[in-house]
C-alpha atoms as a PDB file:
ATOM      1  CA  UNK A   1     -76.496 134.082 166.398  1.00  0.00           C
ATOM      2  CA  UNK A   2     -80.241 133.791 165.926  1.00  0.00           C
ATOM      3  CA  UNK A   3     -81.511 137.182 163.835  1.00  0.00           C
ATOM      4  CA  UNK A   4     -84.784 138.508 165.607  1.00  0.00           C
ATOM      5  CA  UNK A   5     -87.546 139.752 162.848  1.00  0.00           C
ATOM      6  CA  UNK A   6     -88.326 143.238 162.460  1.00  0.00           C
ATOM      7  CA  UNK A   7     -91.710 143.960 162.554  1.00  0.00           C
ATOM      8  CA  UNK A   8     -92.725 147.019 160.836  1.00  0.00           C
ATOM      9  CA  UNK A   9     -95.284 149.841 161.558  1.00  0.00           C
ATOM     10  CA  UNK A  10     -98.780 150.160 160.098  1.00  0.00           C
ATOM     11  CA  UNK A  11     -97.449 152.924 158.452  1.00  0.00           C
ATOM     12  CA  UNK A  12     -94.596 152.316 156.974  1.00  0.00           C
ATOM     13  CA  UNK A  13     -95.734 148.623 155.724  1.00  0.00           C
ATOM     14  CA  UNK A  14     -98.543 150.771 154.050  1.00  0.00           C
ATOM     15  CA  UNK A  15     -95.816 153.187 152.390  1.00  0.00           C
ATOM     16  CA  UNK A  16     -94.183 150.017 151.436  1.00  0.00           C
ATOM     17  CA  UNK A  17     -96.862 147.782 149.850  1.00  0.00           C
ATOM     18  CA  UNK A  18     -98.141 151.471 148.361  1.00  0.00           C
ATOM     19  CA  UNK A  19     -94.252 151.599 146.515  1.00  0.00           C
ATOM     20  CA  UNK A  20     -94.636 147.946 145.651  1.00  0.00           C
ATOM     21  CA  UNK A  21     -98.229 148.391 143.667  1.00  0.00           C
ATOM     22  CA  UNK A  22     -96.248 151.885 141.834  1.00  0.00           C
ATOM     23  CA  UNK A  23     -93.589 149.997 140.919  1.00  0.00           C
ATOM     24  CA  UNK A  24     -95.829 147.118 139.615  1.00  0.00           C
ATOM     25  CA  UNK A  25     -98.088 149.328 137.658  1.00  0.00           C
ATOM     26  CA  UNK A  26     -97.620 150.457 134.154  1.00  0.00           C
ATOM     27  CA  UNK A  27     -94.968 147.490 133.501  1.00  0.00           C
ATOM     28  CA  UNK A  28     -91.816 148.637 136.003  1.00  0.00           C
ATOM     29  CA  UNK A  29     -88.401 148.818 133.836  1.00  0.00           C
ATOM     30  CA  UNK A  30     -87.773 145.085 135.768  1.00  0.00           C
ATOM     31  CA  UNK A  31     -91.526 144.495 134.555  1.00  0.00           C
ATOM     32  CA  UNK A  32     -93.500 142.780 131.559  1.00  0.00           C
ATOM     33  CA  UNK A  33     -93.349 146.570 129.913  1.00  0.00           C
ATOM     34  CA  UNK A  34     -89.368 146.720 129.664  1.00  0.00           C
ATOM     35  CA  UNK A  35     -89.430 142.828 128.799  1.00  0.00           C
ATOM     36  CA  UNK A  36     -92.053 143.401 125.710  1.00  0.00           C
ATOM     37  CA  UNK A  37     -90.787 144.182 121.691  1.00  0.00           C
ATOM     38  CA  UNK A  38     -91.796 147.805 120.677  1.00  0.00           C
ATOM     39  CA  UNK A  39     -93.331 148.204 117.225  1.00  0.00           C
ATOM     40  CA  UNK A  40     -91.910 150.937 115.359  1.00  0.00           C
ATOM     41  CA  UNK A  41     -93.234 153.287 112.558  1.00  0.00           C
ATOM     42  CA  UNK A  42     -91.466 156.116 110.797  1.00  0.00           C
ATOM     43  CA  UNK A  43     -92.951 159.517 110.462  1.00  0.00           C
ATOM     44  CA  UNK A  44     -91.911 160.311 106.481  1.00  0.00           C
ATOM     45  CA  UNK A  45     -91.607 164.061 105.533  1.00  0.00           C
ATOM     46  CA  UNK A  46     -94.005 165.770 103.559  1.00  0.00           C
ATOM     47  CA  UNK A  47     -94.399 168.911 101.204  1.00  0.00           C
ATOM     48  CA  UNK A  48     -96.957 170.906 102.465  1.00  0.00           C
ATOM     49  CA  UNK A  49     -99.975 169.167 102.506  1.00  0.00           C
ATOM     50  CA  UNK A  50     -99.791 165.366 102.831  1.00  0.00           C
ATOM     51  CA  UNK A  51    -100.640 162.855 100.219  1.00  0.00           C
ATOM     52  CA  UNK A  52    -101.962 160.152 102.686  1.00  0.00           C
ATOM     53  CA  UNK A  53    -101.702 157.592 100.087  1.00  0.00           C
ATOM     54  CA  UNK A  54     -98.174 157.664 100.134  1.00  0.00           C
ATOM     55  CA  UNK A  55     -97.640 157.644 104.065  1.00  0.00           C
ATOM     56  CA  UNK A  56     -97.088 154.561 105.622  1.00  0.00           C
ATOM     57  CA  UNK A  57    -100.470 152.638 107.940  1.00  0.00           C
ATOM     58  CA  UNK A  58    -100.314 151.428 111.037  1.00  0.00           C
ATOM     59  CA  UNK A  59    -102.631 149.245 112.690  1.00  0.00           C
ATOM     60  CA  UNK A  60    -104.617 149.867 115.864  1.00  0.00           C
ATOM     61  CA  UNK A  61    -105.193 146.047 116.630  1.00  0.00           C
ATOM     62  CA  UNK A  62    -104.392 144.750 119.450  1.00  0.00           C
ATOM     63  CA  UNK A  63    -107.615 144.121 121.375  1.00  0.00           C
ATOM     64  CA  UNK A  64    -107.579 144.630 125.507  1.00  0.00           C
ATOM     65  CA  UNK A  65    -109.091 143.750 127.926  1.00  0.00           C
ATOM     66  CA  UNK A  66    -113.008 142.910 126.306  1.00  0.00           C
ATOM     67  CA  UNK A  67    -113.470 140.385 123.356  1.00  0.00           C
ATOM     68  CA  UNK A  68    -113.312 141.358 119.835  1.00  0.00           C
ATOM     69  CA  UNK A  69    -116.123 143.136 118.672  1.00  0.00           C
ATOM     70  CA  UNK A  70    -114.958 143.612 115.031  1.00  0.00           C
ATOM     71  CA  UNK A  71    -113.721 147.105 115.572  1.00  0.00           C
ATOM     72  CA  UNK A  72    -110.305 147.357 113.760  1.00  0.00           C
ATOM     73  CA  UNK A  73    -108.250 151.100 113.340  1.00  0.00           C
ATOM     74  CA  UNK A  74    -105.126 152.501 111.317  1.00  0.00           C
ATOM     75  CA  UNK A  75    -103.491 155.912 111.969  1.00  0.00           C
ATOM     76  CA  UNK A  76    -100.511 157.153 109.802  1.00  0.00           C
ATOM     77  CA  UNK A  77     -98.577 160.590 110.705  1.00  0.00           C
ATOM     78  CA  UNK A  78     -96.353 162.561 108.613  1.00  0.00           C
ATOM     79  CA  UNK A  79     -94.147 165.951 109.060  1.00  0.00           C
ATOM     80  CA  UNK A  80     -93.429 169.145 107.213  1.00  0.00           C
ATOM     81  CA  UNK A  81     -90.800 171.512 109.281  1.00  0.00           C
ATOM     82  CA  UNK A  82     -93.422 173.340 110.847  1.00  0.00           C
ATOM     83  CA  UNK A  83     -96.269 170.789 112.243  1.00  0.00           C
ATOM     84  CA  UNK A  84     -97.204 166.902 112.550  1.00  0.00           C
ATOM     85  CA  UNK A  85     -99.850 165.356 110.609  1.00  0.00           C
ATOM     86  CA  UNK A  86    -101.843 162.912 111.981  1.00  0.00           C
ATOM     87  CA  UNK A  87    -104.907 160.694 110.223  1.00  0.00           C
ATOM     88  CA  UNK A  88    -107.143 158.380 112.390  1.00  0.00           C
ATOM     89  CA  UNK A  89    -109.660 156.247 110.889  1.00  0.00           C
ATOM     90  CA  UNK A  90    -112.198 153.269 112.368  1.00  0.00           C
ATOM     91  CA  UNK A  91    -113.736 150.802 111.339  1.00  0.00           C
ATOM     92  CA  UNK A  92    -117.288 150.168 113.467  1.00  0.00           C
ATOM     93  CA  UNK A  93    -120.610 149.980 113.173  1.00  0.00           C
ATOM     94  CA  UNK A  94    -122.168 151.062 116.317  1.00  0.00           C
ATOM     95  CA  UNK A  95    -120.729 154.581 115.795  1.00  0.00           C
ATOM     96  CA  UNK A  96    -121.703 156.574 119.108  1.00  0.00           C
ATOM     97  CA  UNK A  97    -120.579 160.525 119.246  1.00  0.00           C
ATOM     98  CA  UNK A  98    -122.127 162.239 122.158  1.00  0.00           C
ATOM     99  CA  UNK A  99    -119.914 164.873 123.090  1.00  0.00           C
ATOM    100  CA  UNK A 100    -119.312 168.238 121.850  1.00  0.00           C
ATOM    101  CA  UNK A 101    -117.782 170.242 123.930  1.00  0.00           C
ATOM    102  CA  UNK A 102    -113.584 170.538 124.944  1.00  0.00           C
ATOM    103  CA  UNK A 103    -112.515 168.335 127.666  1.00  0.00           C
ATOM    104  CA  UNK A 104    -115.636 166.367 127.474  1.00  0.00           C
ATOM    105  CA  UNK A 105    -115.848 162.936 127.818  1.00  0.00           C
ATOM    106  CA  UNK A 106    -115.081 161.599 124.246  1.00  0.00           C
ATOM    107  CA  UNK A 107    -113.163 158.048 125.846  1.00  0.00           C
ATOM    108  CA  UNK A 108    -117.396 157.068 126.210  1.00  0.00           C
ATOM    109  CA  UNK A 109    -117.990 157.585 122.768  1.00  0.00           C
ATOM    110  CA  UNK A 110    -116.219 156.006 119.568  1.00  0.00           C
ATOM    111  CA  UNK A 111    -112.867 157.920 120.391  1.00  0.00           C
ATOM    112  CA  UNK A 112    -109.522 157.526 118.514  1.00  0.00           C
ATOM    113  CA  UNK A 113    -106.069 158.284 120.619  1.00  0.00           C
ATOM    114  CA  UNK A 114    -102.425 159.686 120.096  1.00  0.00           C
ATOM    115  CA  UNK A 115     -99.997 159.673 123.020  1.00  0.00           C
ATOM    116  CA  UNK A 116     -96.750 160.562 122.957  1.00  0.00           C
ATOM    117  CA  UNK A 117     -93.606 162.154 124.547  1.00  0.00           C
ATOM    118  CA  UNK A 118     -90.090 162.387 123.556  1.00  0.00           C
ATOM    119  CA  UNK A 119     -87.852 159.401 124.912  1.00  0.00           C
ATOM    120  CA  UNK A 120     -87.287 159.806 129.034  1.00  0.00           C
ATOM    121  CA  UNK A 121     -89.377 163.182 129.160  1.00  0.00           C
ATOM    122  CA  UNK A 122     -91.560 163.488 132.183  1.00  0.00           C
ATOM    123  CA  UNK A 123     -94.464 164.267 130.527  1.00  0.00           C
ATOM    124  CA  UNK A 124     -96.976 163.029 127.365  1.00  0.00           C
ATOM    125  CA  UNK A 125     -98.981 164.529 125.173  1.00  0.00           C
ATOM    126  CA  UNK A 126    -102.902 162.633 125.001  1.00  0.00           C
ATOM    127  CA  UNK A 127    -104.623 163.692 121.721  1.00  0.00           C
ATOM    128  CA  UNK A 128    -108.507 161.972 122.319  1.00  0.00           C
ATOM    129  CA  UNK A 129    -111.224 162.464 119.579  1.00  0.00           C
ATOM    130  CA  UNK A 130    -114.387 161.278 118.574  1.00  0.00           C
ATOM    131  CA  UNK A 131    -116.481 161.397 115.719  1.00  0.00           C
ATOM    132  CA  UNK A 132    -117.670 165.077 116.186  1.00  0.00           C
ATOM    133  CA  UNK A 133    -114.117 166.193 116.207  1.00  0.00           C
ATOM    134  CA  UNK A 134    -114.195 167.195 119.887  1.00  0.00           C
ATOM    135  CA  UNK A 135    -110.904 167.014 121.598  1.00  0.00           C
ATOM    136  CA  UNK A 136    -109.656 166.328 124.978  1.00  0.00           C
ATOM    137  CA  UNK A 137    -105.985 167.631 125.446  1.00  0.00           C
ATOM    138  CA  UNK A 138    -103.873 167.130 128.155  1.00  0.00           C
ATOM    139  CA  UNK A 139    -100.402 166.961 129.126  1.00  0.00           C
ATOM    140  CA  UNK A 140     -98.699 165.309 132.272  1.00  0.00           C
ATOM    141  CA  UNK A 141     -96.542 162.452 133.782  1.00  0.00           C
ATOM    142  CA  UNK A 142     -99.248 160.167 134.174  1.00  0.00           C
ATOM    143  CA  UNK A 143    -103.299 159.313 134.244  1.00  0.00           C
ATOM    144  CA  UNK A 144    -104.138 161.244 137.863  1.00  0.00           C
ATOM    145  CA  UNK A 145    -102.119 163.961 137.406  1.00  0.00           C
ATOM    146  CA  UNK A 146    -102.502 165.693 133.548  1.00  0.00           C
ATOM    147  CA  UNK A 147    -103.142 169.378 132.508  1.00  0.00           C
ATOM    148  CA  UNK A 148    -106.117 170.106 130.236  1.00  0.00           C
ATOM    149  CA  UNK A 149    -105.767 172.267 127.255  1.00  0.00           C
ATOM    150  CA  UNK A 150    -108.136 174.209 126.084  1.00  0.00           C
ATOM    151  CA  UNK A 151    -108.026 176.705 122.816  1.00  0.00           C
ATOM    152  CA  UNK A 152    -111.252 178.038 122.145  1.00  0.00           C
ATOM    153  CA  UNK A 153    -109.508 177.608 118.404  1.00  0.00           C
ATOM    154  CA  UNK A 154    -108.708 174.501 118.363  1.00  0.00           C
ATOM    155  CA  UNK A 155    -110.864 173.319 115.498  1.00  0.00           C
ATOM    156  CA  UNK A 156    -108.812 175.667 113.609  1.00  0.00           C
ATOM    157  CA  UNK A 157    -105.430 175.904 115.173  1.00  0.00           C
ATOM    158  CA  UNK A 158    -105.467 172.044 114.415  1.00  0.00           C
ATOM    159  CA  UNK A 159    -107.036 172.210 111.624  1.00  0.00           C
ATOM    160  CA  UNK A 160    -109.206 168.956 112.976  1.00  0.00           C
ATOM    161  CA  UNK A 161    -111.723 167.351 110.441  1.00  0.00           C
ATOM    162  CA  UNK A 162    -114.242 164.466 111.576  1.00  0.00           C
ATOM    163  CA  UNK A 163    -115.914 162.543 108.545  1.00  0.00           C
ATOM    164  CA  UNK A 164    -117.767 159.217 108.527  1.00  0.00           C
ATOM    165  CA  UNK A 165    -116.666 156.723 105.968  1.00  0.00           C
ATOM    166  CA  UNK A 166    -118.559 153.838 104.720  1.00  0.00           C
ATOM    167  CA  UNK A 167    -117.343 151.299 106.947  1.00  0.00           C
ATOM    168  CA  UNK A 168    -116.986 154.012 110.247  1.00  0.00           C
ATOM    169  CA  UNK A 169    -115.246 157.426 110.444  1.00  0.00           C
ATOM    170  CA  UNK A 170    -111.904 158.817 110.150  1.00  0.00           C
ATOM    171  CA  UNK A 171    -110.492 162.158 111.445  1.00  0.00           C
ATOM    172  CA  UNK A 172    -107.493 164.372 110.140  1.00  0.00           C
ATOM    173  CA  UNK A 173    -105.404 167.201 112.183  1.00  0.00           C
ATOM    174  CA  UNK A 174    -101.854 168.781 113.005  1.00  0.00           C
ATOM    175  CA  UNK A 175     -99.870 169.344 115.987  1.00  0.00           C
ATOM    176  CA  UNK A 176     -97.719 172.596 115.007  1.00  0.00           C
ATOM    177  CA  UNK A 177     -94.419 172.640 116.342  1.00  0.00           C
ATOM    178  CA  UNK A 178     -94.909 175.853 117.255  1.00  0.00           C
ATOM    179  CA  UNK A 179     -97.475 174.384 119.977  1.00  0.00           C
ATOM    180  CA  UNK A 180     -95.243 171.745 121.060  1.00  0.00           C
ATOM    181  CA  UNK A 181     -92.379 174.591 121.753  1.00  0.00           C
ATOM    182  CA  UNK A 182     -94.892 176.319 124.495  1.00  0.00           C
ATOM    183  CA  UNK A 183     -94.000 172.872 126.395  1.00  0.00           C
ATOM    184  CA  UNK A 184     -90.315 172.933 125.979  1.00  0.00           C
ATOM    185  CA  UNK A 185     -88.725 175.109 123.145  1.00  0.00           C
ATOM    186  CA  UNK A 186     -86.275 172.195 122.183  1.00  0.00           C
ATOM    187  CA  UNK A 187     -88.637 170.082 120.298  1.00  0.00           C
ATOM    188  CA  UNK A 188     -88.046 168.812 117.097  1.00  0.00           C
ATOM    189  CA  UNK A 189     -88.618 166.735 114.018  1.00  0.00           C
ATOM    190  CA  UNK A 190     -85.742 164.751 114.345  1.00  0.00           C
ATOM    191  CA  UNK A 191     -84.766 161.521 116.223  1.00  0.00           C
ATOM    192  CA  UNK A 192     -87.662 159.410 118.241  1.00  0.00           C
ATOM    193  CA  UNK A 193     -90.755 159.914 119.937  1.00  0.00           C
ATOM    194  CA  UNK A 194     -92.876 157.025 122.054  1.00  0.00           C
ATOM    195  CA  UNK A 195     -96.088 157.298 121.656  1.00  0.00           C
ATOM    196  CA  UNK A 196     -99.252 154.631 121.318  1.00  0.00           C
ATOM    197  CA  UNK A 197    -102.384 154.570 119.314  1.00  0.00           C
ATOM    198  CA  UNK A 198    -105.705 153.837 120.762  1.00  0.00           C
ATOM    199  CA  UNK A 199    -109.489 153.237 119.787  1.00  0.00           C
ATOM    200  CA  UNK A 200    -112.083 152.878 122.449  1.00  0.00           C
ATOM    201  CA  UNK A 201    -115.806 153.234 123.114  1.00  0.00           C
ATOM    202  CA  UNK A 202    -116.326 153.019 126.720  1.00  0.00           C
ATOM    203  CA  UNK A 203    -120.082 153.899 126.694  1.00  0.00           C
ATOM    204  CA  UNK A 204    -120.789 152.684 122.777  1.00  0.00           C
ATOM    205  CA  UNK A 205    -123.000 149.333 122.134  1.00  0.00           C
ATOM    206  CA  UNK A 206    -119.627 146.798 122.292  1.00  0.00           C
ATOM    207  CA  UNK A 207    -117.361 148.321 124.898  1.00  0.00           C
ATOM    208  CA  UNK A 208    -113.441 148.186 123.496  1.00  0.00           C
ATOM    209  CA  UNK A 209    -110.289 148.945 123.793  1.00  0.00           C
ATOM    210  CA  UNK A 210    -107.485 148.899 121.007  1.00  0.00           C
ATOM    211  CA  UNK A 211    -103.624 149.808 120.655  1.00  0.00           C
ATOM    212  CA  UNK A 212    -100.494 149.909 118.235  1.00  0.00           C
ATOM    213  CA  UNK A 213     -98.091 148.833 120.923  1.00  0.00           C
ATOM    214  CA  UNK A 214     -99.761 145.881 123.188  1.00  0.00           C
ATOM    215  CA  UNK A 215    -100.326 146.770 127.059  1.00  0.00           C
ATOM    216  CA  UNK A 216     -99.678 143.352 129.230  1.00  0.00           C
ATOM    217  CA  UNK A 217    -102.111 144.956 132.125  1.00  0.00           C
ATOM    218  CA  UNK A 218    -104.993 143.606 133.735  1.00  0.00           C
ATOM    219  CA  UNK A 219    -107.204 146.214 133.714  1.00  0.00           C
ATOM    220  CA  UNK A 220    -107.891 148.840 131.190  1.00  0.00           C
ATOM    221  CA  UNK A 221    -105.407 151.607 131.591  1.00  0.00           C
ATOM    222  CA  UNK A 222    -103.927 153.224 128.435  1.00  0.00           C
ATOM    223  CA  UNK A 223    -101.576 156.129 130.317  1.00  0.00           C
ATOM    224  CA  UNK A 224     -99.282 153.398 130.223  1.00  0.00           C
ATOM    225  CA  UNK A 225     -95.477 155.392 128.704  1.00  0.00           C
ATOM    226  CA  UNK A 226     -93.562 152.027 129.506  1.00  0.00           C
ATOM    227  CA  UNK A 227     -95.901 150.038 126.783  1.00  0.00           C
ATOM    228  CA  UNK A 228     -95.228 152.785 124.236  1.00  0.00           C
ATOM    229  CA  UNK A 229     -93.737 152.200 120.587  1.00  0.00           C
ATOM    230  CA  UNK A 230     -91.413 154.203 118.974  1.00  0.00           C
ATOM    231  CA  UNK A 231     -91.822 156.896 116.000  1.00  0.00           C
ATOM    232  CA  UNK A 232     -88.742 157.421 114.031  1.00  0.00           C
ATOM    233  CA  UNK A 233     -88.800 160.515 112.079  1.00  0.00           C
ATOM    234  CA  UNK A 234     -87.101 159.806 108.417  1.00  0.00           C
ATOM    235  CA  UNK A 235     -83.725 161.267 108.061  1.00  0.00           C
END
């Protein structure tokens, strides 16, 4: 018996294609994201205040999406019981630090990045900073749909410090766990978190884009979970 073809509403071929281009996006679990190695790092513990020259670097150098402009980046990130320690630094020239204010812009100047989440959460943490040591904090499942943060102490809650080094800048500051336990009071220092590093410079001289873990997308997009590494905390 001959099968007649169905032919679909305007409407729902539009809900279809519009499922199609979400699943697509971000690297599906059946897509180039679940299919590519993640790097790992471990997060070593520290006693009180860290002695970066005994944490472990990573480097921020896979370059997206523009051609390579020289700019190169390392983060490393420790623990104590009570916070996570993070240290940023870039190399560049062109050095361009505009904003000042919370929530601004920093992505358009020379901005390092720290996104993470625990393993299957919802939501991600996106810790963006540029040279002044202005932050934009948010928190959410995904790029259109994040919650900003805003401490009017944030300088000093995390204890954020911006300096310029001789070959770019660099910038130190903590995430206390006590912050993290306002999100869900489970959290932490134990097991895994995925999370990506990022430098970019969307409005500086040589626009860029760097990670830790490699995004296979064709357009610049770093709220991206399924392309995240993995942080394994030292047991």
């Amino acid at each position: 018996m001959r099968k007649t073809a169905r032919i679909l509403p305007a409407p729902a071929l539009a809900l279809i294609l519009a499922l199609i281009m979400l699943a697509a996006s971000c690297g599906a679990e059946n897509g180039s994201g679940g299919q590519m190695e993640k790097p790992t790092y471990t997060i070593v513990q520290a006693a009180g205040e860290p002695d970066w020259s005994k944490v472990p670097l990573l480097q921020i150098s896979h370059v997206l999406w523009t051609e390579d402009f020289g700019v190169r980046a390392q983060a490393q990130v420790c623990c104590t019981e009570d916070a996570l320690f993070v240290h940023l630094r870039a190399a560049e020239q062109d050095i361009r630090a505009e904003n000042t204010q919370p929530l601004s812009p920093v992505w358009e100047d020379s901005c390092l990045e720290f996104f993470f989440m625990k393993p299957g959460a919802a939501n991600y943490f996106n810790f963006e900073i540029n040279p002044n040591g202005c932050l934009c904090l948010q928190f959410g499942p995904e790029r259109t749909d994040r919650i900003d943060i805003v401490r009017g102490d944030a300088e000093t809650y995390f204890d954020i410090r911006a300096d310029r080094t001789s070959d770019g800048w660099e910038v130190f500051y903590k995430i206390p766990l006590a912050f993290l336990r306002l999100f869900d009071p489970n959290w932490q220092f134990e097991g895994e978190l995925a999370a990506n590093f990022y430098k970019c410079g969307n409005k500086t001289v040589n626009r860029h884009y760097l990670s830790w873990a490699p995004i296979d997308l064709e357009t610049p997009d770093f709220h991206c979970p399924a392309f995240f590494g993995l942080l394994r905390f030292a047991e």
